[in-house]
Protein backbone atom coordinates (compact mmCIF):
# COMPACT_ATOMS: atom_id res chain seq x y z
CA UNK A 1 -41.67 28.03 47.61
CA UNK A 2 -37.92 27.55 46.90
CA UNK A 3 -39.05 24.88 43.89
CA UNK A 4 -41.83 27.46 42.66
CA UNK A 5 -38.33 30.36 42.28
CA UNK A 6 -36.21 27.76 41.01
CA UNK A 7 -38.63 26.47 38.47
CA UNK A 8 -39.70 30.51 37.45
CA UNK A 9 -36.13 30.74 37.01
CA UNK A 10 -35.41 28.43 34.91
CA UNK A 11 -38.34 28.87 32.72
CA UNK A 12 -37.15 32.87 32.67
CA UNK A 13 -33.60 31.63 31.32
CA UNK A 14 -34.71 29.45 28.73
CA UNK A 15 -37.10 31.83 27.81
CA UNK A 16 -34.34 34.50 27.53
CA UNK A 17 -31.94 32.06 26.20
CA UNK A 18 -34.38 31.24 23.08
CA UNK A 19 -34.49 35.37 22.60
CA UNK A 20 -30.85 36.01 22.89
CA UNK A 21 -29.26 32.73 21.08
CA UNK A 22 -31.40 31.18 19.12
CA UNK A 23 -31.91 34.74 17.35
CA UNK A 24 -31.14 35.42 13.75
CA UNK A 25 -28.83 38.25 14.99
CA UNK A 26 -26.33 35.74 16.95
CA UNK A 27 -26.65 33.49 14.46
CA UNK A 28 -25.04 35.91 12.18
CA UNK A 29 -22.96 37.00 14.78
CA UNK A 30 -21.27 33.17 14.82
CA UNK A 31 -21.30 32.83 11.31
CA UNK A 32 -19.23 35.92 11.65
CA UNK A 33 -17.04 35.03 14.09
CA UNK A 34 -16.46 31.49 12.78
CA UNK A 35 -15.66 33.06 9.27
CA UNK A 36 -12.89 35.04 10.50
CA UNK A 37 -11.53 32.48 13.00
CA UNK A 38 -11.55 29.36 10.28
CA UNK A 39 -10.33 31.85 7.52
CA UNK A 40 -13.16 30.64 4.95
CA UNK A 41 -16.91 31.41 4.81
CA UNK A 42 -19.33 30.03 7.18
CA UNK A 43 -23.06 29.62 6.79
CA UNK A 44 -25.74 28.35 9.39
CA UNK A 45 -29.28 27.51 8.73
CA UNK A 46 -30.68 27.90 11.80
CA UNK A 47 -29.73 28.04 15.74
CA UNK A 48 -31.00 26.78 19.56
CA UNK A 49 -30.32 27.83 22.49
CA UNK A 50 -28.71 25.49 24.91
CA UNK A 51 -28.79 25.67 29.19
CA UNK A 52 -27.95 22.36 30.41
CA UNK A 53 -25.21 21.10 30.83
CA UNK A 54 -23.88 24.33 30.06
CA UNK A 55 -25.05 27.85 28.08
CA UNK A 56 -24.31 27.06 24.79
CA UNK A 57 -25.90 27.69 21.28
CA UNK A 58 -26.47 24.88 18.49
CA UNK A 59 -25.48 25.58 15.28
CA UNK A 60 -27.49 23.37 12.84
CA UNK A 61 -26.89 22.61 9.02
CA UNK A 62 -23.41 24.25 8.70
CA UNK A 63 -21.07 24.60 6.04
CA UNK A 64 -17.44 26.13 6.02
CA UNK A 65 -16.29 26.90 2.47
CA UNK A 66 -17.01 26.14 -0.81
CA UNK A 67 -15.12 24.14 -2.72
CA UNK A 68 -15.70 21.67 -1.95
CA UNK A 69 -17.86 22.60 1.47
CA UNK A 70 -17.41 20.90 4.82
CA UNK A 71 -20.94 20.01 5.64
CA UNK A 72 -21.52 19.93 9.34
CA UNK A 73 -24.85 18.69 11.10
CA UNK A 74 -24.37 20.21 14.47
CA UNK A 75 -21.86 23.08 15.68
CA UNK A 76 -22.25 23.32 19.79
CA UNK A 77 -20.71 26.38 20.96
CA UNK A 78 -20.10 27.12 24.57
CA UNK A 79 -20.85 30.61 24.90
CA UNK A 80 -21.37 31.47 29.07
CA UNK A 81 -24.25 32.98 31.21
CA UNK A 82 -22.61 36.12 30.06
CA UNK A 83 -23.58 35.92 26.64
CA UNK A 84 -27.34 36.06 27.99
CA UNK A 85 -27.11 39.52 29.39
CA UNK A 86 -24.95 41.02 26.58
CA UNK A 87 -25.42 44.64 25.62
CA UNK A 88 -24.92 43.77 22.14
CA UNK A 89 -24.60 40.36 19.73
CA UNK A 90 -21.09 40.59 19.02
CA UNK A 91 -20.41 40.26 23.01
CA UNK A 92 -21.18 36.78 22.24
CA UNK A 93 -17.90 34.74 22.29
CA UNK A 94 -16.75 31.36 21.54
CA UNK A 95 -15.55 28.95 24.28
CA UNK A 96 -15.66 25.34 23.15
CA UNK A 97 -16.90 23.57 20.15
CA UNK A 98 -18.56 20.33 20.12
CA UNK A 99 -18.80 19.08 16.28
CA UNK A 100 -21.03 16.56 15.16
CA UNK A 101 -21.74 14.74 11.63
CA UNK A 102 -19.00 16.47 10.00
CA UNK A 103 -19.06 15.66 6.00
CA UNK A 104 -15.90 15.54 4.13
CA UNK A 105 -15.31 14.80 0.99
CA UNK A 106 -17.87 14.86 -1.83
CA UNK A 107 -20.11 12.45 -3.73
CA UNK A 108 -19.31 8.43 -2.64
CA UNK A 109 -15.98 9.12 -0.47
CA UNK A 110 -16.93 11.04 2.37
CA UNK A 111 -15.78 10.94 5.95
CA UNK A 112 -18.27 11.81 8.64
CA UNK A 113 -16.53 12.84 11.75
CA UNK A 114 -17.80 14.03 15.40
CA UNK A 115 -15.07 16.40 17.79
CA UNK A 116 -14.97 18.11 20.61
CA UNK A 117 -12.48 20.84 21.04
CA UNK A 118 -11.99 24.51 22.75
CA UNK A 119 -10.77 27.59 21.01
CA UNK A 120 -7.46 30.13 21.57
CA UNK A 121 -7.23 32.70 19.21
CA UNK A 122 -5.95 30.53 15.87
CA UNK A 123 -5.79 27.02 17.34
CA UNK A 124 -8.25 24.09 18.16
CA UNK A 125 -6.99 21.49 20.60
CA UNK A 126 -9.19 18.57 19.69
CA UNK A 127 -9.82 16.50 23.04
CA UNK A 128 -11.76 13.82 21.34
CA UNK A 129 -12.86 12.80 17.44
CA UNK A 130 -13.91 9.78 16.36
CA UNK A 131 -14.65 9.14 12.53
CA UNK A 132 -16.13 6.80 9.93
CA UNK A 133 -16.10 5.98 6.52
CA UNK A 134 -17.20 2.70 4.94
CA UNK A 135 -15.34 -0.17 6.35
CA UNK A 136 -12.93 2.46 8.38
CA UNK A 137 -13.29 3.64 11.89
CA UNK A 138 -10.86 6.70 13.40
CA UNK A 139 -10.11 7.60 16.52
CA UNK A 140 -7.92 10.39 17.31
CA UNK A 141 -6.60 13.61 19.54
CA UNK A 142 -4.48 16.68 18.56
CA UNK A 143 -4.71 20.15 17.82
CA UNK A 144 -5.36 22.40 14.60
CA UNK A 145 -2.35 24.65 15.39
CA UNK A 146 -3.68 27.22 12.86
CA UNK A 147 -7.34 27.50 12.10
CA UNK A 148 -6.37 29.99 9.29
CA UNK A 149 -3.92 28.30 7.46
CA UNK A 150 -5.45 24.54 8.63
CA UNK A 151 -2.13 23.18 10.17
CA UNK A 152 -2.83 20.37 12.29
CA UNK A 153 -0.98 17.77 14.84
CA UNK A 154 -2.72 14.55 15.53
CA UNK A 155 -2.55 11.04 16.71
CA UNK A 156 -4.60 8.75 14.97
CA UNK A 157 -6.04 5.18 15.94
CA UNK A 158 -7.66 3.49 13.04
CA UNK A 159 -9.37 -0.07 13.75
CA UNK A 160 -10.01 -1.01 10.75
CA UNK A 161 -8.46 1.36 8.18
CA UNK A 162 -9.39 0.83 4.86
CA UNK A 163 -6.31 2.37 2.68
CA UNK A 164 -8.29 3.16 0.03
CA UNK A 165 -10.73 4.59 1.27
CA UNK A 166 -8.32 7.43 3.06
CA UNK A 167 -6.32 7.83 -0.30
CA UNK A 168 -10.01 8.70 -2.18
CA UNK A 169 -11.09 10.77 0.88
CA UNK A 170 -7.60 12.75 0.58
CA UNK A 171 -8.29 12.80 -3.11
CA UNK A 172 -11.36 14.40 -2.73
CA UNK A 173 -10.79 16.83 0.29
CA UNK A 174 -7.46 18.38 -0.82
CA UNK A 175 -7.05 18.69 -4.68
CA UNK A 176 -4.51 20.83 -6.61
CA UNK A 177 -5.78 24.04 -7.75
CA UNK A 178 -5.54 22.53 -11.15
CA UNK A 179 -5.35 25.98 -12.83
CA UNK A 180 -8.61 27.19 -11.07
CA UNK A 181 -6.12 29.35 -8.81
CA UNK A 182 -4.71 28.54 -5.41
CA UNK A 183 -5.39 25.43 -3.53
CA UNK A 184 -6.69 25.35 -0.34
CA UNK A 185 -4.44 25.99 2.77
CA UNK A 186 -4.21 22.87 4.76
CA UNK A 187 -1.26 20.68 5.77
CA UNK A 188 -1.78 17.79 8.63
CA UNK A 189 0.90 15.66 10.24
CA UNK A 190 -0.37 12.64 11.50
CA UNK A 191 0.92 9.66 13.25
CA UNK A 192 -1.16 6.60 12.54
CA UNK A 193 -1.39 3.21 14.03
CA UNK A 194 -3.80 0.61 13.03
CA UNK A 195 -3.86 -3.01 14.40
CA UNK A 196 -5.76 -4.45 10.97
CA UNK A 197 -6.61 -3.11 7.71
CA UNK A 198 -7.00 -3.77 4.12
CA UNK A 199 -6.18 -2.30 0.79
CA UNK A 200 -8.68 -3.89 -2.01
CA UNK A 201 -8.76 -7.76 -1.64
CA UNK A 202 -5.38 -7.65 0.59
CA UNK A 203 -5.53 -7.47 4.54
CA UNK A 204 -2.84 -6.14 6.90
CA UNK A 205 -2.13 -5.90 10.45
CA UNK A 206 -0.35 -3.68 12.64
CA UNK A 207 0.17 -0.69 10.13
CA UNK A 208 2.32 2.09 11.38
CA UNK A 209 3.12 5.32 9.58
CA UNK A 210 3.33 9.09 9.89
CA UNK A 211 1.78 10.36 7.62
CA UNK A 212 1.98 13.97 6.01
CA UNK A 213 -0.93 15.25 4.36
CA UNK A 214 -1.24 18.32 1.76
CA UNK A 215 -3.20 19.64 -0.90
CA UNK A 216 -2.40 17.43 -3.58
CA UNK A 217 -0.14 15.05 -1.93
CA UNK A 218 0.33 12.40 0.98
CA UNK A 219 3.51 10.97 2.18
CA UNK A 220 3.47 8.11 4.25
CA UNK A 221 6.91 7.94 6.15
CA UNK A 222 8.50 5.07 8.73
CA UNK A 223 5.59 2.51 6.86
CA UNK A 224 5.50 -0.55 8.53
CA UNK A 225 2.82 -3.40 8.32
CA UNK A 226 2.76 -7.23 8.33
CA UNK A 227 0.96 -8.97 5.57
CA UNK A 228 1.32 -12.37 3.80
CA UNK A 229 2.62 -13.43 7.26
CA UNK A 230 6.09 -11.43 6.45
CA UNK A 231 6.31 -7.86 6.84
CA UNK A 232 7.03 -4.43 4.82
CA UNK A 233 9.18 -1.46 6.30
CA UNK A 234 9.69 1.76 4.10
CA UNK A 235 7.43 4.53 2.53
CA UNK A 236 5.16 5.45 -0.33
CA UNK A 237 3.53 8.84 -1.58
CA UNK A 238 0.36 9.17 -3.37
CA UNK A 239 0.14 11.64 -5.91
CA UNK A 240 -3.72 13.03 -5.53
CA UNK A 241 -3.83 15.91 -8.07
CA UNK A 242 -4.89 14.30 -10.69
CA UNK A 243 -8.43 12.34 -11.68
CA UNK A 244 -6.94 9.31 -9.90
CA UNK A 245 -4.15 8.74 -7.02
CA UNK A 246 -0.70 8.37 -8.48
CA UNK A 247 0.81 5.53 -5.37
CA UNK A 248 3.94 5.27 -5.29
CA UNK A 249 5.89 2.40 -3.02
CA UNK A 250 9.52 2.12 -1.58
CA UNK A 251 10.85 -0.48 0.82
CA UNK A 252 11.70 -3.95 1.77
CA UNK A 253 9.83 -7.31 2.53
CA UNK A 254 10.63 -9.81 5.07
CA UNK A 255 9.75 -13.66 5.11
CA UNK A 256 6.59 -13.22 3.14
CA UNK A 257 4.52 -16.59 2.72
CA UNK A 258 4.16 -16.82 -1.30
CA UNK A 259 1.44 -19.06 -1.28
CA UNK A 260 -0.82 -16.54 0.65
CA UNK A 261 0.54 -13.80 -1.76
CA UNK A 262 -0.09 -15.87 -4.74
CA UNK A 263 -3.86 -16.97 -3.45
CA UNK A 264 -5.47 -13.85 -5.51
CA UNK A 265 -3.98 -14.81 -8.40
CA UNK A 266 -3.94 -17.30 -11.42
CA UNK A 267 -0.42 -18.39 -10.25
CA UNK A 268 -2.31 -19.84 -6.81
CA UNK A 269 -0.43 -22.89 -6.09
CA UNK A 270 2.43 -22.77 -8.63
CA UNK A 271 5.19 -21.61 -6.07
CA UNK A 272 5.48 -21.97 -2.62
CA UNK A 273 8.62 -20.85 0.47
CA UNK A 274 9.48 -17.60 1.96
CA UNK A 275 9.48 -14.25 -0.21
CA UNK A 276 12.34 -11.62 0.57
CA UNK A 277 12.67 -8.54 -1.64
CA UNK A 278 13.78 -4.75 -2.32
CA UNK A 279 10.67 -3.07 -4.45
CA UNK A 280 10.21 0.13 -6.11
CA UNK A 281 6.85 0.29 -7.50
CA UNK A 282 4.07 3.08 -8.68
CA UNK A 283 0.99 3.11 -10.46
CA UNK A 284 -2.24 5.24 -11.33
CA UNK A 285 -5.93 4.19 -10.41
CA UNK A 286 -9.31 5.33 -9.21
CA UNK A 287 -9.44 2.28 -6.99
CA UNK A 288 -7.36 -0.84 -4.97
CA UNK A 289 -8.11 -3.36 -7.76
CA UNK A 290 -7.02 -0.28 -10.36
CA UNK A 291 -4.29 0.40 -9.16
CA UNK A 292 -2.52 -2.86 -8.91
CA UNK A 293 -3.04 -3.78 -12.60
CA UNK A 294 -1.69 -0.57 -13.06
CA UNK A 295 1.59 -1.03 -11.25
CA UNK A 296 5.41 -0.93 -12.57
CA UNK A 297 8.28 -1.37 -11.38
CA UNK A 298 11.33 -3.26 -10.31
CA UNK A 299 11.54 -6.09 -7.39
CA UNK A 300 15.11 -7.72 -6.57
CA UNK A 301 13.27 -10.89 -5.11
CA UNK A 302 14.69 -14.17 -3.70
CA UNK A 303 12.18 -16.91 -2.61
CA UNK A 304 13.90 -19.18 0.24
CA UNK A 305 13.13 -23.29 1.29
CA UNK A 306 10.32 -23.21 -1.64
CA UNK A 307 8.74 -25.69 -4.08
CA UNK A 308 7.53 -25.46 -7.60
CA UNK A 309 5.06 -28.44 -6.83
CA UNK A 310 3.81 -29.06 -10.32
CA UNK A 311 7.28 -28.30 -12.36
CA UNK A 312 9.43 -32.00 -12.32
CA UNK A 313 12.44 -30.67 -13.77
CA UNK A 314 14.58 -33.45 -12.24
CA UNK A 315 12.14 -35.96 -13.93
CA UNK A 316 12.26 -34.11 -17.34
CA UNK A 317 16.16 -34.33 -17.13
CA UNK A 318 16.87 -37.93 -16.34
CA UNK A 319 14.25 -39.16 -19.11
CA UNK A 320 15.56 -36.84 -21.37
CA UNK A 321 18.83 -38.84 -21.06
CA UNK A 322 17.51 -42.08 -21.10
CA UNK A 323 17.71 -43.19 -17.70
CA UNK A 324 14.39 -43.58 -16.92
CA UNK A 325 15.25 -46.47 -13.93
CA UNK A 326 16.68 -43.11 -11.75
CA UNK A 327 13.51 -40.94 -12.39
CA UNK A 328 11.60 -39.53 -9.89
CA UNK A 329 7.81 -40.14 -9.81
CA UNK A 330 5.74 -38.23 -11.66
CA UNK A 331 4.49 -35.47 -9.60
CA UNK A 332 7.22 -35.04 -7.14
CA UNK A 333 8.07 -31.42 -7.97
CA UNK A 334 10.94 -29.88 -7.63
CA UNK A 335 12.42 -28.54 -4.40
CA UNK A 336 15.00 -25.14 -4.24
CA UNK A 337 17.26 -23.57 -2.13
CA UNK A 338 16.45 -20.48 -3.63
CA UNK A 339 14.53 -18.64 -6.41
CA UNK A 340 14.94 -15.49 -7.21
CA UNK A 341 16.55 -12.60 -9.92
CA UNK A 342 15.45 -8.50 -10.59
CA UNK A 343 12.37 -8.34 -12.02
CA UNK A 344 10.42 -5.64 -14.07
CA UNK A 345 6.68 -5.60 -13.07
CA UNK A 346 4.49 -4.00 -15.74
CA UNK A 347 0.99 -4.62 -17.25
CA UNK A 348 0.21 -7.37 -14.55
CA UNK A 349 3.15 -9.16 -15.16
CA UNK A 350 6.88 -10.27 -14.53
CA UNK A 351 10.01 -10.47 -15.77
CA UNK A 352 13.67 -10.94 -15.68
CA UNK A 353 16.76 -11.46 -17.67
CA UNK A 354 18.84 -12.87 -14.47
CA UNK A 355 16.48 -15.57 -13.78
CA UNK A 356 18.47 -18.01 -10.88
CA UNK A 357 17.06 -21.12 -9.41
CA UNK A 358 19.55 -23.42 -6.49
CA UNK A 359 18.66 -26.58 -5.55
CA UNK A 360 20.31 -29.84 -4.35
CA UNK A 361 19.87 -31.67 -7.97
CA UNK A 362 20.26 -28.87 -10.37
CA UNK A 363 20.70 -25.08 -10.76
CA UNK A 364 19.33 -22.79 -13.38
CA UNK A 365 20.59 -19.68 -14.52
CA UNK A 366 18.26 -17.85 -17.35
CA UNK A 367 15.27 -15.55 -18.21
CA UNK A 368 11.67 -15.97 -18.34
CA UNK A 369 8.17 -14.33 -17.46
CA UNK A 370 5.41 -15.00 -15.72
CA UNK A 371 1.66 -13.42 -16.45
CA UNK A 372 0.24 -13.03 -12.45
CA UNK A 373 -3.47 -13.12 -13.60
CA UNK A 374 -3.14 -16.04 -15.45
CA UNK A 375 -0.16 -17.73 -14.18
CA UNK A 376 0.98 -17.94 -17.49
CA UNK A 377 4.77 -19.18 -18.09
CA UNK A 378 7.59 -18.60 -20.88
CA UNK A 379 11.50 -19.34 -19.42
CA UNK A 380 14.16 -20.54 -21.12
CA UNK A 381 17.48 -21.36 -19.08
CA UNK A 382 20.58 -23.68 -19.55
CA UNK A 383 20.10 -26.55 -16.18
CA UNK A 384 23.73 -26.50 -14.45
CA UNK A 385 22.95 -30.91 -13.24
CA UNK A 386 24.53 -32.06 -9.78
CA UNK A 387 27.26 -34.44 -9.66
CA UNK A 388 25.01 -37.17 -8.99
CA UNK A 389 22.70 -36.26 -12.05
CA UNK A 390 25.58 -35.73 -14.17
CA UNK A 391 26.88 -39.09 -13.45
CA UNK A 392 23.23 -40.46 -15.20
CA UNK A 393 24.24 -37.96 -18.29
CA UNK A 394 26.51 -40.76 -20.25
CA UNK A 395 30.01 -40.84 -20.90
CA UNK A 396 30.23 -39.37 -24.07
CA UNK A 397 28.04 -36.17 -22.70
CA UNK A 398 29.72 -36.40 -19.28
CA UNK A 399 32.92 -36.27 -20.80
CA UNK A 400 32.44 -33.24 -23.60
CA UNK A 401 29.33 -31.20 -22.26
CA UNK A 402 30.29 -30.75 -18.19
CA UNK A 403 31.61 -27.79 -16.60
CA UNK A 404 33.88 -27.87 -13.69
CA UNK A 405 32.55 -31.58 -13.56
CA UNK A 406 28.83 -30.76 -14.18
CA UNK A 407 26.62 -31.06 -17.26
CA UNK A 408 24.82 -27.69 -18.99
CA UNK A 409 21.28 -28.74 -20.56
CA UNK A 410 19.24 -26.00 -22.28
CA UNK A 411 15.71 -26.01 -21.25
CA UNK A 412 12.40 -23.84 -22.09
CA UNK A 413 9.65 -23.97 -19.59
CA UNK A 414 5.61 -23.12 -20.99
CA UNK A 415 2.13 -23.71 -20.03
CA UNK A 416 1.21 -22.27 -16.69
CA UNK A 417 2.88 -22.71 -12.94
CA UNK A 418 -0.45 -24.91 -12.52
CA UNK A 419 0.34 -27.02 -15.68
CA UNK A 420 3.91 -26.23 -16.95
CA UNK A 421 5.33 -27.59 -19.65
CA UNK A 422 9.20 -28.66 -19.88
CA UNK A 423 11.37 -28.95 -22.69
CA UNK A 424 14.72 -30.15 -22.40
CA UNK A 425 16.72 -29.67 -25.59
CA UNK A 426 19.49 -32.76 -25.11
CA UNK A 427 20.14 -32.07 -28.88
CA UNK A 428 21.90 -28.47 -28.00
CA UNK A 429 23.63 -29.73 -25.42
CA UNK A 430 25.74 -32.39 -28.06
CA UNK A 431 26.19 -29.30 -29.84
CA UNK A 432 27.88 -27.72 -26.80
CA UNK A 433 29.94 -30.80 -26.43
CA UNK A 434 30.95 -31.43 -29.62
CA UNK A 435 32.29 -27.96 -29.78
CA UNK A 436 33.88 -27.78 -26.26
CA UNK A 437 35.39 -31.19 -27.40
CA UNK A 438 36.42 -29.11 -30.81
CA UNK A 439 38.22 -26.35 -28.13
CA UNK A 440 39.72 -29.03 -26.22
CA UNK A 441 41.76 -30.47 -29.15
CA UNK A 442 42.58 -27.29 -30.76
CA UNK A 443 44.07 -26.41 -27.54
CA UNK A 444 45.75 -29.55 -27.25
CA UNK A 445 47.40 -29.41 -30.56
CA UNK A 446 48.12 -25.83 -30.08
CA UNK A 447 49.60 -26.67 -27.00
CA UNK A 448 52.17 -29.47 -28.53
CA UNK A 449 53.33 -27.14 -31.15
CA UNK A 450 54.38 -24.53 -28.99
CA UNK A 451 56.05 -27.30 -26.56
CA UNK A 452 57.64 -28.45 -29.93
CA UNK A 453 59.10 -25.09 -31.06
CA UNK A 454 60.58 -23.98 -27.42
CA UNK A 455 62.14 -27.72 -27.39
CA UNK A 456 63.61 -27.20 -31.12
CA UNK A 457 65.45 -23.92 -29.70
């Protein structure tokens, strides 16, 4: 008898449940209600009622707004046995909203996210929402603080996070007005941690940022990943007002391995040691690959404990002298201290006018470029030898052509870092000697007239 009641019950509340909330009339009522809580139009193809776990009312094919729309698949909203026995529609009031296959973002860069949340007045605290889009996965918990003006808190776990993909996204969710009059509201502050990630062909792990999103504009503040088995701490903006992203990057790299840097690129194999530099650097582009052909700069770089494995400078030198008994064997390379200079990064390539090479046979002081697709190579430099090489130089170039007991050889370098090329010019460094040894005698006869004259007074 008691299961007979139970089960008439239930059948009566579904029954009324399918007259009162799955009506036309509530769902107007919601669309109502959600339009003047979220501040922007709402519209809802259909609704069903809901009993178990809890009276609620499913909202189905929603969008909020219009340009572009958020296109949401479900809306579940928590409405209360009391809502069943209103006297009118509007008593029907929102308690909690459970979101699911939210669209953002229009045409190939969307983001389809699932949340559930409860409502005060103007703010959303977000218990749960997990999101996806492409290769990226989101986890996350916070609050929209203001439904109206879409002001949000959150704390975001992304494993992976494609960068791209979130700069597009951004791109696409919150452009400038562009003219067309205001942009939308919306302004998110977000503190992100991802333990691996990519941006185009490059991966990263343990990206940190907070990031502070607006129409138009990110900024990524206190950025901090490892990559290239070194790591990056600063910040970078990105620009998204425009057609495509403007990026722009500040900061500093530590211990990066060159060789994994270089791997992408037709300089593979031409440098090796540890990469430490201070970068500015921007550039425009619809995608990863886009944008870093497109980037410019400046880098203050110094490569540490690193080879040029294919480059035998040290080799070059002694033959170039005639000593071919102390050359090194073909292929050894040579071995530095330190590379490094200021270099201007534009049109996917490098270069610098302070060029600086240290090593334990020779330094080099100089300019030069370097094409990074390519690995094309065009330096010229003057070689500063070693003691010990110097001594190989000859007396007559030993004696004229060294500095503080050192000879100076100008040298051009060509070809690629693969397959470089080295000239050394032994003919302009005679030049330099016969005309220090010109400045030595002049001085020296200058010298004994002057001695002369203050003796004769």
């Amino acid at each position: 008898m008691i299961l007979a009641v139970l089960v008439a019950a239930s059948a009566g509340l579904w029954l009324l449940a399918r007259q009162v909330l799955a009506s036309d009339l509530t769902r107007a009522t919601l669309e109502q209600q959600l339009s003047a809580r979220l501040g922007r139009p709402v519209h809802v193809r259909a609704a069903t009622a809901v009993l178990f776990p809890a009276v609620a009312v499913d909202l189905l094919d929603v969008t909020i707004g219009d340009a572009p729309p958020v296109r949401i698949g479900r809306i579940q909203v928590a409405t209360g046995l009391r809502s069943l026995f209103a006297r009118t529609r509007s008593d029907v009031s929102i308690r909690s909203l459970a979101f699911r296959d939210i669209v953002l973002g229009t045409g190939g860069e969307t983001l389809t996210v699932d949340l559930d949340a409860s409502l005060t007045g103007d703010r959303l605290d977000v218990s749960t929402l997990d999101a996806r889009a492409g290769a990226t996965k989101i986890h996350a918990r916070g609050a929209l603080t203001s439904l109206a003006r879409m002001h949000g808190v959150f704390d975001v776990t992304a494993d992976p996070l494609d960068l791209a993909e979130m700069i597009a996204i951004a791109s696409a969710l919150a452009p400038s007005s562009g003219g067309r009059g205001a942009a939308t509201p919306m302004h998110f502050v977000l503190t992100v941690a991802a333990p691996r990630g990519q941006f185009g062909a490059y991966r990263f792990r343990e990206f940190t940022t907070k990031l502070d999103a607006a129409p138009g504009r990110l900024a990524f503040d206190d950025l901090a990943f490892q990559a290239f088995g070194g790591t990056f701490r600063g910040r970078a903006g990105a620009d998204t007002s425009g057609a495509a992203p403007a990026l722009r990057l500040n900061g500093q790299v530590t211990g990066l391995d060159v060789t994994q840097l270089l791997a992408g690129t037709g300089s593979a194999g031409g440098i090796t040691g540890r990469l430490s530099a201070a970068l500015s650097l921007q550039g425009r582009g619809g995608g990863a690959e886009a944008l870093l052909r497109a980037a410019r700069g400046t880098i203050t770089a110094t490569i540490a404990d690193g080879t040029l494995p294919h480059l035998d400078m040290v080799r070059r030198v002694v033959l170039a002298f005639g000593k071919p008994s102390g050359a090194p064997a073909e292929g050894a390379g040579t071995a530095f201290k330190t590379l490094g200079g200021t270099f201007a990064l534009a049109n996917g390539g490098l270069a610098s006018d302070n060029l600086a090479l240290a090593s334990r046979d020779l330094d080099l002081h100089g300019h030069g470029s370097l094409r990074l697709e390519s690995g094309a190579v065009d330096a010229r430099a003057d070689v500063v030898l070693s003691p010990e090489l110097t001594a190989q130089a000859g007396t007559d170039l030993r004696r004229y052509a060294q500095q503080d007991g050192r000879v100076i050889v100008p040298a051009t370098v060509g070809g690629t870092l693969a397959d470089p090329h080295v000239s050394i010019d032994v003919a302009a460094a005679a030049r330099r000697a016969a005309g220090n040894e010109l400045k030595r005698r002049v001085t020296d006869i200058l010298g004994g007239l002057f001695k002369k004259k203050k003796g004769g007074g």
